[in-house]
Protein backbone atom coordinates (compact mmCIF):
# COMPACT_ATOMS: atom_id res chain seq x y z
CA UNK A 1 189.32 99.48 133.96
CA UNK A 2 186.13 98.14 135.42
CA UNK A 3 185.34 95.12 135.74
CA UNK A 4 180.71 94.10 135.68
CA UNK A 5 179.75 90.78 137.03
CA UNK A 6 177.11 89.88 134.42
CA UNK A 7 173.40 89.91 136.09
CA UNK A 8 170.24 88.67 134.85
CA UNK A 9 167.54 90.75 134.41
CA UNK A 10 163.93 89.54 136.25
CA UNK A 11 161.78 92.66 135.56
CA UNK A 12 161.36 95.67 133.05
CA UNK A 13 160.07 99.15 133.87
CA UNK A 14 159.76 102.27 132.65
CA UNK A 15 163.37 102.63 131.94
CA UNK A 16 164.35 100.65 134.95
CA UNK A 17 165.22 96.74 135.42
CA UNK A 18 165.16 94.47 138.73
CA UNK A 19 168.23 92.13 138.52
CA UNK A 20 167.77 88.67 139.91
CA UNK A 21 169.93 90.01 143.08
CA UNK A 22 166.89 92.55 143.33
CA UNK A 23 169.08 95.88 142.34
CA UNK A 24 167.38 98.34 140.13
CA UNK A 25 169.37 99.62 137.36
CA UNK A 26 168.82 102.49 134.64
CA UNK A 27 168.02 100.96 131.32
CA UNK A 28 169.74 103.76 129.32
CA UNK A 29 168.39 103.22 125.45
CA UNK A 30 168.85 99.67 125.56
CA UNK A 31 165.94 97.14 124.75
CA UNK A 32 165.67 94.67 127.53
CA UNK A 33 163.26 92.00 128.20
CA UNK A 34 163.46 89.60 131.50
CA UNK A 35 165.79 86.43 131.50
CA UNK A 36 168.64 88.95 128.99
CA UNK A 37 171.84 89.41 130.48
CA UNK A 38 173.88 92.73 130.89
CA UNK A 39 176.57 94.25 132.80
CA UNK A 40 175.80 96.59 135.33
CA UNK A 41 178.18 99.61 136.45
CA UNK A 42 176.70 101.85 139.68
CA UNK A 43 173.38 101.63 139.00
CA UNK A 44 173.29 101.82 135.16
CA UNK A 45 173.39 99.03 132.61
CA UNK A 46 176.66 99.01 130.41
CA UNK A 47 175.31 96.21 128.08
CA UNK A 48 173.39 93.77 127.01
CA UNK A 49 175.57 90.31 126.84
CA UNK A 50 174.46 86.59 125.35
CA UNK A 51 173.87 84.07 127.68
CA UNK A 52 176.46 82.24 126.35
CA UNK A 53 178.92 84.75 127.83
CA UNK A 54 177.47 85.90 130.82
CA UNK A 55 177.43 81.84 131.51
CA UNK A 56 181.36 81.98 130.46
CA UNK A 57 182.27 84.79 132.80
CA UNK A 58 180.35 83.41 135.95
CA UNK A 59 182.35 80.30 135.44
CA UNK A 60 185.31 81.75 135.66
CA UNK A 61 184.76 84.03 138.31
CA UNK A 62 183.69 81.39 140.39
CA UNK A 63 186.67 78.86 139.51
CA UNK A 64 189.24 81.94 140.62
CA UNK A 65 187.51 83.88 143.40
CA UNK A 66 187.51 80.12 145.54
């Protein structure tokens, strides 16, 4: 099991998107725009998450990683 920190996504490019920590993922088929959220594994994105969510999961990481 893996576990994707969700990242938002600044730019869109030619199949490629700059994540706000400035890492450069593979697209895949999926239809991003800047400001969605997704999961990233390696250097691809997994999926495309609400904000509502991605919001959800930082919280938690946050509260248990400290």
């Amino acid at each position: 099991m893996c576990f994707a920190i969700p990242k938002k996504i600044r730019k869109v490019s030619g199949g490629f998107a700059l994540t706000e920590d400035g890492k450069r993922v593979k697209t895949g088929n999926l239809k991003l725009t800047s400001s969605d959220f997704v999961r990233v594994y390696g250097n691809m994105v997994v999926e495309k998450i609400d904000k509502k969510e991605a919001m959800k999961i930082r919280r938690l990481i946050r509260v248990n990683m400290s």
